[in-house]
PDB file of N, CA and C in Angstrom:
ATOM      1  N   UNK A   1      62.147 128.705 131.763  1.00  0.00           N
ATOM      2  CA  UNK A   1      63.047 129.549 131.013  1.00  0.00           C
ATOM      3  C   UNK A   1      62.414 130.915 130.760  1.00  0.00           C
ATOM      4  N   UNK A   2      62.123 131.865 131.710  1.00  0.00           N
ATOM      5  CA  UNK A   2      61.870 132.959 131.734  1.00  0.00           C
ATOM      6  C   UNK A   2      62.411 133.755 130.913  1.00  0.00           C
ATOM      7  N   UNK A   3      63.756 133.628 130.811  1.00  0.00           N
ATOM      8  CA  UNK A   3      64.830 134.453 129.751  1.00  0.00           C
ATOM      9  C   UNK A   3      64.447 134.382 128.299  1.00  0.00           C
ATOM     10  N   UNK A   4      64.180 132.958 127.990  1.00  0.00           N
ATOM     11  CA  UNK A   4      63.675 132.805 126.732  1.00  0.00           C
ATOM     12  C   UNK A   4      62.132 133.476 126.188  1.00  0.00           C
ATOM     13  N   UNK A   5      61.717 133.123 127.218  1.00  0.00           N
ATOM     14  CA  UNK A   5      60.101 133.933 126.844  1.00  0.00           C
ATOM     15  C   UNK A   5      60.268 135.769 126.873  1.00  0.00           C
ATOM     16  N   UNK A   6      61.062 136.145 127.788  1.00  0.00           N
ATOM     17  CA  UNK A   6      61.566 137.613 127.714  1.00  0.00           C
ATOM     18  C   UNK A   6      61.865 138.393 126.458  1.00  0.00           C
ATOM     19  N   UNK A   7      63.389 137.479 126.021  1.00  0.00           N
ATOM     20  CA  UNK A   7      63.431 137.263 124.732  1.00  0.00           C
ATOM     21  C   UNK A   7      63.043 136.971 123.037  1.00  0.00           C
ATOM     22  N   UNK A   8      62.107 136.190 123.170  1.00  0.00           N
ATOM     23  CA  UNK A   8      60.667 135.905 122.488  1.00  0.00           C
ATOM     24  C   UNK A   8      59.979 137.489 122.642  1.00  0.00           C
ATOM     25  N   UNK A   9      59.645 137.764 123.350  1.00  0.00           N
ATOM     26  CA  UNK A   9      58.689 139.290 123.199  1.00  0.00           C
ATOM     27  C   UNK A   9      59.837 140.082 122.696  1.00  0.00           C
ATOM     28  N   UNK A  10      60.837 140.273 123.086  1.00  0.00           N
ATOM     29  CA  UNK A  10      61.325 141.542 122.601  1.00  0.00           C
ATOM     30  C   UNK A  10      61.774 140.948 120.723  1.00  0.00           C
ATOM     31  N   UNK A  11      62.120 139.974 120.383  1.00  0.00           N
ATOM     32  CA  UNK A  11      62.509 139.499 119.425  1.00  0.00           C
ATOM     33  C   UNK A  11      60.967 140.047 118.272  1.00  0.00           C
ATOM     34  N   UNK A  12      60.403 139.122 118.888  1.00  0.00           N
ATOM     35  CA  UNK A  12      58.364 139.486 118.299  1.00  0.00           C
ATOM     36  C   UNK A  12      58.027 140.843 118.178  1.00  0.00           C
ATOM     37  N   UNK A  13      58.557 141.482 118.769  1.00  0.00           N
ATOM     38  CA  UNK A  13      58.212 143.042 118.483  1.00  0.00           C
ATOM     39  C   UNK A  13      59.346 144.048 117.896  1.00  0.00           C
ATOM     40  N   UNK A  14      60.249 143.173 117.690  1.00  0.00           N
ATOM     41  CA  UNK A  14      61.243 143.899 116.943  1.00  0.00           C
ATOM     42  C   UNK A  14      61.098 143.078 115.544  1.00  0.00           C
ATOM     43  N   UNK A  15      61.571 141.935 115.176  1.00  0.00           N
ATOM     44  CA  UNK A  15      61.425 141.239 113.470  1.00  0.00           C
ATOM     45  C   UNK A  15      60.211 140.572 113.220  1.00  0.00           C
ATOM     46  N   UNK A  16      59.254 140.896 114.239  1.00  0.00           N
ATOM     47  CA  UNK A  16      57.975 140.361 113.751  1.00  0.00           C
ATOM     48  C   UNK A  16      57.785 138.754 114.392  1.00  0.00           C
ATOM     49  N   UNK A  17      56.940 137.768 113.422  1.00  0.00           N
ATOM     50  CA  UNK A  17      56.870 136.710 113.588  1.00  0.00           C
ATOM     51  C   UNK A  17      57.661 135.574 113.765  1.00  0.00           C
ATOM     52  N   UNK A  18      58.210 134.260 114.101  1.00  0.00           N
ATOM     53  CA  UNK A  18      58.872 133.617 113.554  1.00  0.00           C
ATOM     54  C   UNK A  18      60.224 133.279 114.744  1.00  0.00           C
ATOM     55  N   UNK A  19      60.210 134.334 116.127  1.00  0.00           N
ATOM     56  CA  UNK A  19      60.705 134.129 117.151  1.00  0.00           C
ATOM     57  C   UNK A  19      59.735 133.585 118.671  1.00  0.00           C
ATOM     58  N   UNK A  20      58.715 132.750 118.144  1.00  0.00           N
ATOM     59  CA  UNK A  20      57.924 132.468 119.563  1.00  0.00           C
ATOM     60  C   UNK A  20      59.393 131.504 120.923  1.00  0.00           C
ATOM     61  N   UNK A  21      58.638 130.912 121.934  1.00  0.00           N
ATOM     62  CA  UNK A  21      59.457 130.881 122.787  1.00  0.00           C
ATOM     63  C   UNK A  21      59.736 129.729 122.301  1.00  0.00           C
ATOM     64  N   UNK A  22      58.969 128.475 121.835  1.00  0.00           N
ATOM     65  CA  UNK A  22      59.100 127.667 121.384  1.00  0.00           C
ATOM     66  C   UNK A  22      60.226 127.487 120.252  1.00  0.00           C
ATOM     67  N   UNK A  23      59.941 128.281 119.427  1.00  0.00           N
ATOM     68  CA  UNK A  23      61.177 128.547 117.729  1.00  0.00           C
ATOM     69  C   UNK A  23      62.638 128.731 118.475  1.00  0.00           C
ATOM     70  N   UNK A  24      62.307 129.314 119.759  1.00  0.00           N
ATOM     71  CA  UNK A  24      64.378 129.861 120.348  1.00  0.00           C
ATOM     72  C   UNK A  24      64.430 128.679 120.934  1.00  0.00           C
ATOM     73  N   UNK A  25      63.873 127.608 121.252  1.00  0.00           N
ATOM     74  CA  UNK A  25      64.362 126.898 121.932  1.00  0.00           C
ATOM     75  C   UNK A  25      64.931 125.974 120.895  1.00  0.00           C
ATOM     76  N   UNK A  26      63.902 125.389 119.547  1.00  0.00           N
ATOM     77  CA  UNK A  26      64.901 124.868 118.522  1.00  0.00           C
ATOM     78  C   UNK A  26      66.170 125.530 118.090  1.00  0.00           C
ATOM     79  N   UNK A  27      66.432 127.165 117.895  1.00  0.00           N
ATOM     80  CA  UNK A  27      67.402 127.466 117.924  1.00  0.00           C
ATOM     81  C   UNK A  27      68.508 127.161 119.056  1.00  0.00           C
ATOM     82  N   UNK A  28      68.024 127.229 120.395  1.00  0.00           N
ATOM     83  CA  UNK A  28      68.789 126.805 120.950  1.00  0.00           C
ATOM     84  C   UNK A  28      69.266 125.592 120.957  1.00  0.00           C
ATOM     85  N   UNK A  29      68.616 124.783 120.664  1.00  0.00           N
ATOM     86  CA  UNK A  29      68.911 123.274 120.934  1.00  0.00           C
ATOM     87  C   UNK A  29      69.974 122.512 119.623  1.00  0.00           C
ATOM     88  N   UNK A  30      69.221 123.539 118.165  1.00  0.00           N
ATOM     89  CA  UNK A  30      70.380 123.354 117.167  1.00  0.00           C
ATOM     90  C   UNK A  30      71.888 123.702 117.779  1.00  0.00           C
ATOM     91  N   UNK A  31      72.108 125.033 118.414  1.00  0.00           N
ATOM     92  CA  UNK A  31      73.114 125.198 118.384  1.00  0.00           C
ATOM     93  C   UNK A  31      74.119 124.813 119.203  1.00  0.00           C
ATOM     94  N   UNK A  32      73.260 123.546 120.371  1.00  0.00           N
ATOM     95  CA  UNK A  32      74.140 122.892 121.230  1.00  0.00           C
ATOM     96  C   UNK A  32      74.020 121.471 120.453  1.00  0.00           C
ATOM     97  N   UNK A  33      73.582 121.001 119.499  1.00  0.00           N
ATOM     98  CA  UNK A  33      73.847 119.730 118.737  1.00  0.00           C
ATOM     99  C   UNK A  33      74.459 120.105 117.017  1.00  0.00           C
ATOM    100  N   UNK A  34      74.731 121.342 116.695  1.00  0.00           N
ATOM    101  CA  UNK A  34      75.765 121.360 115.760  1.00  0.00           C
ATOM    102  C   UNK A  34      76.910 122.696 115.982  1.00  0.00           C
ATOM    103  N   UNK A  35      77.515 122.754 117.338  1.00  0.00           N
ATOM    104  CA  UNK A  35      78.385 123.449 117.050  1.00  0.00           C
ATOM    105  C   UNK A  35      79.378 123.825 116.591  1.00  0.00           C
ATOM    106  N   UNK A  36      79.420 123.243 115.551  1.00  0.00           N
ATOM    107  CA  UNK A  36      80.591 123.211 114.729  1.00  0.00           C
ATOM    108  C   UNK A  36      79.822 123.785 112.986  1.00  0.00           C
ATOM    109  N   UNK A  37      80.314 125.445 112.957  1.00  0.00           N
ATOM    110  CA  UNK A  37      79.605 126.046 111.681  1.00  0.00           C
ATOM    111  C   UNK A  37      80.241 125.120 110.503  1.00  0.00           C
ATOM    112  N   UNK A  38      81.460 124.768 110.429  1.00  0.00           N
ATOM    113  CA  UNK A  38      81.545 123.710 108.528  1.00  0.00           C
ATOM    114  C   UNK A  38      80.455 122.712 108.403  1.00  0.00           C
ATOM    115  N   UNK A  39      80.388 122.051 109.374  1.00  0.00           N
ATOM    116  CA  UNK A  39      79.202 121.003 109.322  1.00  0.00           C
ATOM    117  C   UNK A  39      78.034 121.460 108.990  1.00  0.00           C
ATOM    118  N   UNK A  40      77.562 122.596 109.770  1.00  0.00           N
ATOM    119  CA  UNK A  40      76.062 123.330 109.316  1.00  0.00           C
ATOM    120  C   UNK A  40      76.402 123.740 107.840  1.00  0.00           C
ATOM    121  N   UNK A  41      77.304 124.150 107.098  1.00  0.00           N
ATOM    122  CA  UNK A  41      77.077 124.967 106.382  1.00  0.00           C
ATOM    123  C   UNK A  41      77.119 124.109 105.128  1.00  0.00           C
ATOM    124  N   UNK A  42      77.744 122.850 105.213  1.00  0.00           N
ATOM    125  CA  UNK A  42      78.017 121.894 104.487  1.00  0.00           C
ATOM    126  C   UNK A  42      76.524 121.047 104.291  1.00  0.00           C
ATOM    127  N   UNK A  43      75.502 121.040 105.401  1.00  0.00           N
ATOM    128  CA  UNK A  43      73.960 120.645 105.424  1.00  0.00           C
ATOM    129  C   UNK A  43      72.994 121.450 104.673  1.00  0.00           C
ATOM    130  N   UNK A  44      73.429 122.609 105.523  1.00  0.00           N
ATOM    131  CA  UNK A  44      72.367 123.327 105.729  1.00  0.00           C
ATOM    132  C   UNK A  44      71.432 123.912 104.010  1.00  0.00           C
ATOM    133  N   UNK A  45      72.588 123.642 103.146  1.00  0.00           N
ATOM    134  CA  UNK A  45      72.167 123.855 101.807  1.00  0.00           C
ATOM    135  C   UNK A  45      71.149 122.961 101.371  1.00  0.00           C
ATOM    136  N   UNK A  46      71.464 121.838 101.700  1.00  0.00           N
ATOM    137  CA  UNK A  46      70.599 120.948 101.290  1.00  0.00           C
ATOM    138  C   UNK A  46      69.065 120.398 102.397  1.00  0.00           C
ATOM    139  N   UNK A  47      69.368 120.904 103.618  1.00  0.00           N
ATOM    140  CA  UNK A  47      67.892 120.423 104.348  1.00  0.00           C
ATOM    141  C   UNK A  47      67.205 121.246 104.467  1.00  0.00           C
ATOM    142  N   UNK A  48      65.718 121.325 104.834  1.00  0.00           N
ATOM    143  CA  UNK A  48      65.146 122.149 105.217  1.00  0.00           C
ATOM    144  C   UNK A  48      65.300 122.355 106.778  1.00  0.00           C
ATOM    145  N   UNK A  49      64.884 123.772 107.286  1.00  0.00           N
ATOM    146  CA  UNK A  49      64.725 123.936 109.101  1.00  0.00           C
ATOM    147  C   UNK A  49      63.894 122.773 109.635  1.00  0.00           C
ATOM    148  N   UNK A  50      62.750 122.781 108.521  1.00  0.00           N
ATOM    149  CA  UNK A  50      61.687 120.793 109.096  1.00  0.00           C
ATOM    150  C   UNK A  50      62.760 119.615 109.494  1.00  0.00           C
ATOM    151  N   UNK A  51      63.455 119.837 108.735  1.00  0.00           N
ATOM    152  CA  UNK A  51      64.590 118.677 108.664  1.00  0.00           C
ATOM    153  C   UNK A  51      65.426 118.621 109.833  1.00  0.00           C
ATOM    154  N   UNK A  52      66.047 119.990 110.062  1.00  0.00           N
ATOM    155  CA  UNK A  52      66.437 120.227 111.364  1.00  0.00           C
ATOM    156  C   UNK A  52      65.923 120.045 112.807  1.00  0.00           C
ATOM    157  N   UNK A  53      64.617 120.583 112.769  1.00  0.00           N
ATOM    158  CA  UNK A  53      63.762 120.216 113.579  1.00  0.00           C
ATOM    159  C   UNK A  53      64.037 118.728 114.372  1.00  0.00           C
ATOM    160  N   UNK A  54      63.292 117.926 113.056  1.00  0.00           N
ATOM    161  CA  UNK A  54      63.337 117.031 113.398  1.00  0.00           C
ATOM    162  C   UNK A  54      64.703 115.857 113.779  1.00  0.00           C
ATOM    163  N   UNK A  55      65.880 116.452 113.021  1.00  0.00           N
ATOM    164  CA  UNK A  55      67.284 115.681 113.480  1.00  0.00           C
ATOM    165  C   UNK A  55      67.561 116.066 114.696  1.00  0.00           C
ATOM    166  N   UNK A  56      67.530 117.527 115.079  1.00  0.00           N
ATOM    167  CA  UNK A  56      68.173 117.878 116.587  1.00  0.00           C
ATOM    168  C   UNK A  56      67.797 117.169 117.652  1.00  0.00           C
ATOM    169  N   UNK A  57      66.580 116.511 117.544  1.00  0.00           N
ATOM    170  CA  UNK A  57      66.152 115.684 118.951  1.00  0.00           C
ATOM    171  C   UNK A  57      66.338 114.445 118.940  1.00  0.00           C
ATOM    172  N   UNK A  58      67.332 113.867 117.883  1.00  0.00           N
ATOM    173  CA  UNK A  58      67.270 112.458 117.932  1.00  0.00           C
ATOM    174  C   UNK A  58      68.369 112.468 118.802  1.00  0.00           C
ATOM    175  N   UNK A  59      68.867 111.107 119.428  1.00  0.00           N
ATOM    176  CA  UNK A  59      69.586 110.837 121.022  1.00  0.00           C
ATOM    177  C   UNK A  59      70.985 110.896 120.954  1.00  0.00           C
ATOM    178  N   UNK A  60      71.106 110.494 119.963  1.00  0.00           N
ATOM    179  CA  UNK A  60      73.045 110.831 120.037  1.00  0.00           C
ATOM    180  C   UNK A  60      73.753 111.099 118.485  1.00  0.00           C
ATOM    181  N   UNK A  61      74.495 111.194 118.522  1.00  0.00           N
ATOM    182  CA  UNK A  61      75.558 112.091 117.047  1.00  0.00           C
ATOM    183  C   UNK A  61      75.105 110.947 115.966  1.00  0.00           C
ATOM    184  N   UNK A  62      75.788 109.704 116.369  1.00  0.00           N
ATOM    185  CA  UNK A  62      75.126 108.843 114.984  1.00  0.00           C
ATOM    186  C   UNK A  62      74.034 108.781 114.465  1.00  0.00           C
ATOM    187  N   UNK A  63      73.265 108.844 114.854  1.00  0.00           N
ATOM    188  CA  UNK A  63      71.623 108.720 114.999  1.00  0.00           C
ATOM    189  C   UNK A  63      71.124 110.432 114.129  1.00  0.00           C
ATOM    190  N   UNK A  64      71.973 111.543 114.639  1.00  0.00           N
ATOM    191  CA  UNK A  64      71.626 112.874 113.913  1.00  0.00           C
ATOM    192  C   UNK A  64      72.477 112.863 112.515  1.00  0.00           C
ATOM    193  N   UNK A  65      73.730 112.449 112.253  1.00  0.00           N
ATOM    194  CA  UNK A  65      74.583 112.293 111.223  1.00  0.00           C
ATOM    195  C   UNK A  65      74.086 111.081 110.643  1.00  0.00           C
ATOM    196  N   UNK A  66      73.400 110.097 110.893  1.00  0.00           N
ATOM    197  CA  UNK A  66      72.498 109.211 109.622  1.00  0.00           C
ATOM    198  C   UNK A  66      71.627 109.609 109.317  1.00  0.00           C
ATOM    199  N   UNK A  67      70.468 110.441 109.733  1.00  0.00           N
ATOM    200  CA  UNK A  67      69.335 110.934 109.141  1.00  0.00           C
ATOM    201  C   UNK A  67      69.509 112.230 108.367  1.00  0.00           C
ATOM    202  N   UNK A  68      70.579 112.887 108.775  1.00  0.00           N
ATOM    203  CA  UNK A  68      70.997 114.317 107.782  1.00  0.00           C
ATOM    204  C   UNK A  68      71.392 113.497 106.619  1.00  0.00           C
ATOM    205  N   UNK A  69      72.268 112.566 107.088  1.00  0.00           N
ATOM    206  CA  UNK A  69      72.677 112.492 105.688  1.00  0.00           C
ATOM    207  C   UNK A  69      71.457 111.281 104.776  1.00  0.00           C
ATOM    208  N   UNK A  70      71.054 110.783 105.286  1.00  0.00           N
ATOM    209  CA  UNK A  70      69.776 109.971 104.907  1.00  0.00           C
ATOM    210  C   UNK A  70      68.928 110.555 103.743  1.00  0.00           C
ATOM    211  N   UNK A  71      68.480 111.916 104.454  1.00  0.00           N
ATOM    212  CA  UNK A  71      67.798 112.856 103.663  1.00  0.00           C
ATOM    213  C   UNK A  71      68.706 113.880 102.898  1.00  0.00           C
ATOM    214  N   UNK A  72      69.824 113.964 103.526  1.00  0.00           N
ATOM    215  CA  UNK A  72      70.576 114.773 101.763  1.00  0.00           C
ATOM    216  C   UNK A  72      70.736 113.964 100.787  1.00  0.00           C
ATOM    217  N   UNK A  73      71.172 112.264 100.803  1.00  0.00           N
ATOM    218  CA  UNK A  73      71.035 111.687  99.690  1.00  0.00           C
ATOM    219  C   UNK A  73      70.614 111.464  99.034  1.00  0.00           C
ATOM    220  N   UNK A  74      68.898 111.019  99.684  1.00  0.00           N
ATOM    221  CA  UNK A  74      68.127 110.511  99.270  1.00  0.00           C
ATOM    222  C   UNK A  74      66.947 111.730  99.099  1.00  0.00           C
ATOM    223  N   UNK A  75      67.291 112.758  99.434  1.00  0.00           N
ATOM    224  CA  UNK A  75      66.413 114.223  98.989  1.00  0.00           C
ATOM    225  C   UNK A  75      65.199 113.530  99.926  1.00  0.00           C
ATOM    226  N   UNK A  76      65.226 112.950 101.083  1.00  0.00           N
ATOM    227  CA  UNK A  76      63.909 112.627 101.584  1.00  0.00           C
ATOM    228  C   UNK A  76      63.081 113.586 101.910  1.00  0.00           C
ATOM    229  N   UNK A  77      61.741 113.418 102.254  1.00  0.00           N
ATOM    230  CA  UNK A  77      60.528 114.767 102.667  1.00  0.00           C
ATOM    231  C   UNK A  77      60.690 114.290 104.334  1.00  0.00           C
ATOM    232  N   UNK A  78      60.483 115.583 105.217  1.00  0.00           N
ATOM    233  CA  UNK A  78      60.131 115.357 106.496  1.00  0.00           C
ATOM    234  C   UNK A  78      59.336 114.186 106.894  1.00  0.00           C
ATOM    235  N   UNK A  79      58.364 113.852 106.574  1.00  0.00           N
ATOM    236  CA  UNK A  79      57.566 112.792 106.603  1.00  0.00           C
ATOM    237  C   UNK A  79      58.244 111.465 106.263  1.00  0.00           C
ATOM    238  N   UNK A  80      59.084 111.530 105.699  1.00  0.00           N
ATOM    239  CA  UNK A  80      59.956 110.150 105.472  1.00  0.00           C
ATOM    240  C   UNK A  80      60.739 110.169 106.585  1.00  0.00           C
ATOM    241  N   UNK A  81      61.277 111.215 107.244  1.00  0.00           N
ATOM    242  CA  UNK A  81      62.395 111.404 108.093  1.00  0.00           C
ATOM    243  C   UNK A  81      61.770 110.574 109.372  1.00  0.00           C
ATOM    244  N   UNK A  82      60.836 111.142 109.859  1.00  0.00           N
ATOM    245  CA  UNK A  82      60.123 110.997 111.255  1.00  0.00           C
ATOM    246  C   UNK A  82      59.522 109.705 110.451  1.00  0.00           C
ATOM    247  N   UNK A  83      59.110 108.976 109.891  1.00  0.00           N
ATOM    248  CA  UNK A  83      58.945 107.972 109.502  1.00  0.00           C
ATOM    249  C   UNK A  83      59.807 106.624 110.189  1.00  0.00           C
ATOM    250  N   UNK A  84      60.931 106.661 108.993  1.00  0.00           N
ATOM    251  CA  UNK A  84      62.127 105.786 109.414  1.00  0.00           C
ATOM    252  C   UNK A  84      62.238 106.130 110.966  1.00  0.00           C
ATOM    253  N   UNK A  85      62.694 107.511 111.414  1.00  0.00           N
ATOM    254  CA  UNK A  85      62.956 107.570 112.765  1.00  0.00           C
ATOM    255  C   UNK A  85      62.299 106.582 113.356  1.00  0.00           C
ATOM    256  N   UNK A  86      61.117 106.957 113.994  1.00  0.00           N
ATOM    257  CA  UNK A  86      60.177 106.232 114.441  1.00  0.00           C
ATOM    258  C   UNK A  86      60.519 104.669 114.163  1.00  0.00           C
ATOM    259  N   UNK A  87      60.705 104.539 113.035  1.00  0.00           N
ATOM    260  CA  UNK A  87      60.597 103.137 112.677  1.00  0.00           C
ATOM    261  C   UNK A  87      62.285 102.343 113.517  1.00  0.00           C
ATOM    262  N   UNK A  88      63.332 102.846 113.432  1.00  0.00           N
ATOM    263  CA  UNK A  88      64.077 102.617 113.350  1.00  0.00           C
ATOM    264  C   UNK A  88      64.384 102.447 115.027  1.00  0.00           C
ATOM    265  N   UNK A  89      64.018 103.693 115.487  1.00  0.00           N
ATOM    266  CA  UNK A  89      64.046 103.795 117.289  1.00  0.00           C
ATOM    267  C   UNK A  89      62.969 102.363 117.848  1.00  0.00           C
ATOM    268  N   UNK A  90      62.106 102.167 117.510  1.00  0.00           N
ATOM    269  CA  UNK A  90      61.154 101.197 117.776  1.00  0.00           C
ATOM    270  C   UNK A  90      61.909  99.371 118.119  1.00  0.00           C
ATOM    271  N   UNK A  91      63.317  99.295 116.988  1.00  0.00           N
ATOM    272  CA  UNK A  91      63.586  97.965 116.835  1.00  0.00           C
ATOM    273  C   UNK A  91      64.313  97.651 118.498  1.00  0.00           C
ATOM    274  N   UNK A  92      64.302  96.575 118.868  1.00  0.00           N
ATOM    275  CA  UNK A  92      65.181  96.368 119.842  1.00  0.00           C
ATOM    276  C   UNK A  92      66.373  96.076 119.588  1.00  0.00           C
ATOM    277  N   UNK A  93      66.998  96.537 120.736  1.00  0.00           N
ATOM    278  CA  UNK A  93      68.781  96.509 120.713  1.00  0.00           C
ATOM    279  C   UNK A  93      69.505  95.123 120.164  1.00  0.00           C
ATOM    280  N   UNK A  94      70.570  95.559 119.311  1.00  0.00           N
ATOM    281  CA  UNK A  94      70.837  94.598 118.590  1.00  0.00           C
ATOM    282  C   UNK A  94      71.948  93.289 119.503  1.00  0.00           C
ATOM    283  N   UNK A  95      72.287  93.777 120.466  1.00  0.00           N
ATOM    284  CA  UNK A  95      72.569  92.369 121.006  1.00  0.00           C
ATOM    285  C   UNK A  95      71.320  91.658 121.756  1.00  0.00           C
ATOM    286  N   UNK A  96      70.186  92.211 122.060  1.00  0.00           N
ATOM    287  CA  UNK A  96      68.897  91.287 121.422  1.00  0.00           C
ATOM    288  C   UNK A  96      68.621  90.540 120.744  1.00  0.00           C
ATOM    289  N   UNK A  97      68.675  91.083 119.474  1.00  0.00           N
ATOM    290  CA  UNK A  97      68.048  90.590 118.406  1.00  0.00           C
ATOM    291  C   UNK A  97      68.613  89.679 117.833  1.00  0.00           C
ATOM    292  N   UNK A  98      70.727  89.768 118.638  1.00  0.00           N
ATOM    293  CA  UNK A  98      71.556  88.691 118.206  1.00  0.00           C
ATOM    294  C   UNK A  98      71.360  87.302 118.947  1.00  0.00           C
ATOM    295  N   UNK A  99      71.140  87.687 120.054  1.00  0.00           N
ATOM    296  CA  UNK A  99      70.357  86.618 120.910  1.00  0.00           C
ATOM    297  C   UNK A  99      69.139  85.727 120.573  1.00  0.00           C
ATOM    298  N   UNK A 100      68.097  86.429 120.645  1.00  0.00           N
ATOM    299  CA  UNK A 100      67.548  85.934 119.748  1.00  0.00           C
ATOM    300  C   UNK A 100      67.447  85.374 118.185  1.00  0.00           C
ATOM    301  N   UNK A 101      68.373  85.360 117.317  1.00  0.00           N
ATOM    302  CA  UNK A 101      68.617  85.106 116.140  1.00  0.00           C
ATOM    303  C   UNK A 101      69.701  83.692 116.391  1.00  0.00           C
ATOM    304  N   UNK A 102      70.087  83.460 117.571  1.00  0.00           N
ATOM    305  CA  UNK A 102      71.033  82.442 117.961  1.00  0.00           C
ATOM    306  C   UNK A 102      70.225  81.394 118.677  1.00  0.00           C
ATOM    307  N   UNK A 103      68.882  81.719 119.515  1.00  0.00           N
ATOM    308  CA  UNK A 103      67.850  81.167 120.149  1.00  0.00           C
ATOM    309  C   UNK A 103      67.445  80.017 118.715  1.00  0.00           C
ATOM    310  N   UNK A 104      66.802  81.043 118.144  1.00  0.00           N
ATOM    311  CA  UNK A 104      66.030  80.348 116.913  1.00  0.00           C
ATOM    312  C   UNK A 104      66.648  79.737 115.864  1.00  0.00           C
ATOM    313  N   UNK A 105      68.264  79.649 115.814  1.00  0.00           N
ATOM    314  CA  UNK A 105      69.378  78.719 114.834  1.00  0.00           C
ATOM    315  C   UNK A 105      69.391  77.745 115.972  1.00  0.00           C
ATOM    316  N   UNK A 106      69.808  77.471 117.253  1.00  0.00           N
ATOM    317  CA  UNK A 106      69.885  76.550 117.977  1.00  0.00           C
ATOM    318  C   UNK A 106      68.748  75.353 118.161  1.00  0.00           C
ATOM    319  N   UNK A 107      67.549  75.881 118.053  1.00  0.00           N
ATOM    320  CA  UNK A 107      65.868  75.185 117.938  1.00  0.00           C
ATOM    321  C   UNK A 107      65.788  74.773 116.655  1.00  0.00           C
ATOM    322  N   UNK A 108      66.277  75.782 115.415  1.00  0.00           N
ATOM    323  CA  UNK A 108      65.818  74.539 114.109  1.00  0.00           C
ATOM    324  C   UNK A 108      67.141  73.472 114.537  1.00  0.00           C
ATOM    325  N   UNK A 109      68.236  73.604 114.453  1.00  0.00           N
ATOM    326  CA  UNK A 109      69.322  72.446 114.553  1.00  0.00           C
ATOM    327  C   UNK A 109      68.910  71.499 115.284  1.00  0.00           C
ATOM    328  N   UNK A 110      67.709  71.550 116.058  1.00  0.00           N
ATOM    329  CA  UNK A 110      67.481  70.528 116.956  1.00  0.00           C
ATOM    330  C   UNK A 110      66.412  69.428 116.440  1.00  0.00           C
ATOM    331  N   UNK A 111      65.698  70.468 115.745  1.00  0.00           N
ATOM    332  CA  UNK A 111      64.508  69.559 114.609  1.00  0.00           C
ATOM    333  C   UNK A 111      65.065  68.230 114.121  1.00  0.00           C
ATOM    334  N   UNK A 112      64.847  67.051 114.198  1.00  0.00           N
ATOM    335  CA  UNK A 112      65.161  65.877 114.009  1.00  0.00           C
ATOM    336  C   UNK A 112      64.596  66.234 112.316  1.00  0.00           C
ATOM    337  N   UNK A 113      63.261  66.688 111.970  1.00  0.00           N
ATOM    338  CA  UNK A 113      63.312  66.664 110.575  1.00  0.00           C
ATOM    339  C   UNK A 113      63.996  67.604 110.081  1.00  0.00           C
ATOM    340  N   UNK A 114      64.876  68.607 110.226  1.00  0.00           N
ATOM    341  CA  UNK A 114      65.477  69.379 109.443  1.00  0.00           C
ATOM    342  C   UNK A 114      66.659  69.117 109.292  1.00  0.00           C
ATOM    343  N   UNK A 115      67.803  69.539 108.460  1.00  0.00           N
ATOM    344  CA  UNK A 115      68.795  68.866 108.310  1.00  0.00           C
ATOM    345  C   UNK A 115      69.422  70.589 108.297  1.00  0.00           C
ATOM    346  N   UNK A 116      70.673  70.755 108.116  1.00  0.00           N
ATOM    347  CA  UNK A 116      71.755  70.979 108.460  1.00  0.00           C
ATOM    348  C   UNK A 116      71.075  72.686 107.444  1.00  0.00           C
ATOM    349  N   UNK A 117      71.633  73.951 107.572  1.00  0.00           N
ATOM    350  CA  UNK A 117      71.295  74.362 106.854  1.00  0.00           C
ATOM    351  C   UNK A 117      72.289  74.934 105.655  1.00  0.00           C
ATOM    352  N   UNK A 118      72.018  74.849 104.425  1.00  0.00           N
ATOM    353  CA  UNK A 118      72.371  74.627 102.884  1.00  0.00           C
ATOM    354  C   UNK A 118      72.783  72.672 102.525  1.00  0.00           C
ATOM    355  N   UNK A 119      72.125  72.187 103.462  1.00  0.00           N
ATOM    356  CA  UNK A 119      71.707  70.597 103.265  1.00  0.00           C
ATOM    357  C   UNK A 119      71.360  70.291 101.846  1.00  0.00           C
ATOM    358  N   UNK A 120      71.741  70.005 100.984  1.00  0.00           N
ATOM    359  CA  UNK A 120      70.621  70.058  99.495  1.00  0.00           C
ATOM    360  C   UNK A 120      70.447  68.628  99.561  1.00  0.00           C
ATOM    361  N   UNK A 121      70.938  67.612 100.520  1.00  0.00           N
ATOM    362  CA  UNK A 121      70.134  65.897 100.144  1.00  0.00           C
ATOM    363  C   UNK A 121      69.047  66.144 100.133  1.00  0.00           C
ATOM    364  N   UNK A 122      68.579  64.627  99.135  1.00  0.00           N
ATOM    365  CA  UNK A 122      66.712  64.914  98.719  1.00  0.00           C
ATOM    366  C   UNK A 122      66.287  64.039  99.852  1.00  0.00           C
ATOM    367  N   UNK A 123      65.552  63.942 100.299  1.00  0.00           N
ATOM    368  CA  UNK A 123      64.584  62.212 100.712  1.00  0.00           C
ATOM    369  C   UNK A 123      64.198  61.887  99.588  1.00  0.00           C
ATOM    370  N   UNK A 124      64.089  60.309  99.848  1.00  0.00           N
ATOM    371  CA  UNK A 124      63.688  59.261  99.052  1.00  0.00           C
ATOM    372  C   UNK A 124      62.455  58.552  99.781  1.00  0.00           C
TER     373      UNK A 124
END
């Protein structure tokens, strides 16, 4: 992106700091994942640019519209954000996990010592 680095110098020597090539590309990248100004303007009060940062690169709309709003509710710090992220991207896909959660109900039901589950008979 030659254009951008072009840009970057003339930006840098006209308002100073705060336009490297890197900074236009988060600008750019905000403004192809919120183009729609009510939405920004309706956020933007409440997050920081950290905040932004870090929502614009998550993978699809739900995923950026739960963590904005994650951290406007919950006034989270960046560090909480990329936190959960992380944490949250990490789990495996939930018809996985439904699979597996059906694996491991099918294996206790099979336990000859376990009984049924909410069973409350005692042994004697």
């Amino acid at each position: 992106m030659a254009i951008v680095s072009t840009l970057s110098r003339q930006l840098q020597a006209y308002y100073g700091r705060g336009f490297s090539a890197k900074s236009l590309r988060h600008m750019i990248r905000f403004a192809e994942v919120f183009p729609d100004e009510a939405t920004v303007f309706t956020v933007w009060r409440q997050l920081s640019w950290s905040h932004f940062k870090e929502i614009i690169y998550q993978k699809g709309e739900l995923q950026r519209d739960f963590y904005a709003e994650m951290c406007r509710v919950e006034r989270g710090s960046v560090r909480t954000l990329i936190h959960v992220a992380s944490y949250l991207t990490e789990l495996p896909p939930r018809n996985l996990l439904q699979k597996k959660l059906k694996v491991t109900i099918a294996a206790v039901k099979l336990r000859p010592e376990h009984g049924s589950i909410g069973d409350e008979t005692e042994k004697s």
